[in-house]
C-alpha atoms as a PDB file:
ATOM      1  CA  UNK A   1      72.953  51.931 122.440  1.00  0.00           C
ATOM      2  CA  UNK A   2      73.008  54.384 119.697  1.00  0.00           C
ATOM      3  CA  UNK A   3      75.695  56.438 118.618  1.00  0.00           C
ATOM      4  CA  UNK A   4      76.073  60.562 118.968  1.00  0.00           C
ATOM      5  CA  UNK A   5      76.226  62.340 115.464  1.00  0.00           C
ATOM      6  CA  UNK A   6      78.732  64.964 117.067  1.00  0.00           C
ATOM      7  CA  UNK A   7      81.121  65.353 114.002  1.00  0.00           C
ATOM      8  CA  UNK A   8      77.639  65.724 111.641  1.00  0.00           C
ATOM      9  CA  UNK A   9      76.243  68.325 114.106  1.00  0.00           C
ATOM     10  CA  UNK A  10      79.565  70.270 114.740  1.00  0.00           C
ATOM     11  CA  UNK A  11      79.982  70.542 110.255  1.00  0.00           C
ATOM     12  CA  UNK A  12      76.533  71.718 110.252  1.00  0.00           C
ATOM     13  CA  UNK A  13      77.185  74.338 112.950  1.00  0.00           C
ATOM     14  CA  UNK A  14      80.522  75.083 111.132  1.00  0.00           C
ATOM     15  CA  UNK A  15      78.765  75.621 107.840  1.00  0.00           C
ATOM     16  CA  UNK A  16      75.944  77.517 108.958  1.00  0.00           C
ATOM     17  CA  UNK A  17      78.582  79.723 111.024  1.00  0.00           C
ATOM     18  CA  UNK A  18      80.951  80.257 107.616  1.00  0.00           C
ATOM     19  CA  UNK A  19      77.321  80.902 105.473  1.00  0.00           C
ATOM     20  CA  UNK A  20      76.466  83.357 107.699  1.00  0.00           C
ATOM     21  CA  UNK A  21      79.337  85.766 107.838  1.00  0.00           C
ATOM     22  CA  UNK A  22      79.521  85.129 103.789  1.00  0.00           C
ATOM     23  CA  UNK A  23      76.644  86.728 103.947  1.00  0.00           C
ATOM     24  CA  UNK A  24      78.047  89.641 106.316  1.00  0.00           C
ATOM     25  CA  UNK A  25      80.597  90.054 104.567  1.00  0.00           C
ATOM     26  CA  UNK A  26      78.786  90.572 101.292  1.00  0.00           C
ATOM     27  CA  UNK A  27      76.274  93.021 102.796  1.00  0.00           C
ATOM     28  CA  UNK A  28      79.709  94.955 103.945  1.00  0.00           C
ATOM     29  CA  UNK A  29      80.532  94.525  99.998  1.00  0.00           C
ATOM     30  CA  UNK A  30      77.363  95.874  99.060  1.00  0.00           C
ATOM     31  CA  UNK A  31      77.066  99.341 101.401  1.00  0.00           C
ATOM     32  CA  UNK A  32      80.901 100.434 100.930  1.00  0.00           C
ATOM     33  CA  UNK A  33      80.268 100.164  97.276  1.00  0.00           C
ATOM     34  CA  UNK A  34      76.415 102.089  97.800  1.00  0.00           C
ATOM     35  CA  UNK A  35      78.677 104.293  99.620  1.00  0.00           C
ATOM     36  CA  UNK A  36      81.624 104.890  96.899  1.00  0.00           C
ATOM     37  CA  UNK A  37      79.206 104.888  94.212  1.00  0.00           C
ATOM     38  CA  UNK A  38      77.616 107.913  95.811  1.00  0.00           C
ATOM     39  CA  UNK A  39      80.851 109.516  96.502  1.00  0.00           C
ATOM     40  CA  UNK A  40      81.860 109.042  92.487  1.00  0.00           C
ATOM     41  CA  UNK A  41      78.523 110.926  91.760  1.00  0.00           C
ATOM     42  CA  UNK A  42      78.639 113.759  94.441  1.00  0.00           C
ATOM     43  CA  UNK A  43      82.629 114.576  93.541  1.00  0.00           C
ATOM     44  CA  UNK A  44      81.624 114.104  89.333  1.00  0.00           C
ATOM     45  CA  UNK A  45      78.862 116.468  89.876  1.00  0.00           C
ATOM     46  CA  UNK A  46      81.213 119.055  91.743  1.00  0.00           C
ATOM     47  CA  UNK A  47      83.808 118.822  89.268  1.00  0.00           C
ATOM     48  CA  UNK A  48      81.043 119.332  86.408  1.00  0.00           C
ATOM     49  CA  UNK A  49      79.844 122.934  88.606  1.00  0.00           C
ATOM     50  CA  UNK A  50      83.377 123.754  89.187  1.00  0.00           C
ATOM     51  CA  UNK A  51      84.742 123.361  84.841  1.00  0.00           C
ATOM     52  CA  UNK A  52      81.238 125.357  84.466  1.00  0.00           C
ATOM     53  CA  UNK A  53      82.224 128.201  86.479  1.00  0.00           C
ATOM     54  CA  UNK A  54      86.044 128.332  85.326  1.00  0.00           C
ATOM     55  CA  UNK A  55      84.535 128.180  81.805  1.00  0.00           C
ATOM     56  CA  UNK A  56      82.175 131.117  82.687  1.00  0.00           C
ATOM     57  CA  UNK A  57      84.948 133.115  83.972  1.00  0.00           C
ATOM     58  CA  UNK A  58      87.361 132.607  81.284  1.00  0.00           C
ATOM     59  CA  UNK A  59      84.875 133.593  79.064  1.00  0.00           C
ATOM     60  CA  UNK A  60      83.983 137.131  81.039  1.00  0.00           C
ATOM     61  CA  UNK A  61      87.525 137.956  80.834  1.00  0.00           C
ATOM     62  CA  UNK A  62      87.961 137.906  76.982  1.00  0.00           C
ATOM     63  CA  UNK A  63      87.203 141.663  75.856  1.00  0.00           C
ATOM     64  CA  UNK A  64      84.513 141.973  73.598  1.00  0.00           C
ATOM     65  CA  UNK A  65      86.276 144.427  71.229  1.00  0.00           C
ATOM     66  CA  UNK A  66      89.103 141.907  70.265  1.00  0.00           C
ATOM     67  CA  UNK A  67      90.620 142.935  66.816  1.00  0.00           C
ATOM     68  CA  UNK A  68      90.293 140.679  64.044  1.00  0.00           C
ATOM     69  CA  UNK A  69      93.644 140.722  61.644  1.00  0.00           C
END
C-alpha cells in the first residue's frame, strides 16, 4: 500500500498560506506609504501657500516712505 504525503502537503499549504499574506502585507506597505506620500505633498504644498501669504503681508505692512539715515 502506498504511503500519504500529509506532512509534504500540509508545508506546502503552510507556505503558500505564509506567501500569501507576505504579499498582503506588502500591498498594506505599499498604499499607507501611497497614502503618506500624498499627505507629505498636500501639507508641503499648504505650508509653501501659507509662508507665501505671510511673506505678502509682511511686505504690505512696511511703509513705503521709510527714511534712509
Amino acid at each position: 500500500m502506498a504511503k500519504s504525503h500529509y506532512s509534504f502537503k500540509k508545508r506546502q499549504k503552510e507556505l503558500a498560506r505564509k506567501k500569501k499574506q507576505e504579499e498582503k502585507r506588502q500591498r498594506k506597505l505599499a498604499k499607507n506609504n501611497d497614502i503618506s506620500e500624498e499627505a507629505s505633498k498636500e501639507t508641503s504644498e499648504q505650508t509653501e501657500e501659507q509662508s507665501d501669504e505671510q511673506s505678502e503681508e509682511q511686505s504690505q505692512d512696511q511703509p513705503l516712505d521709510a527714511k534712509i539715515d
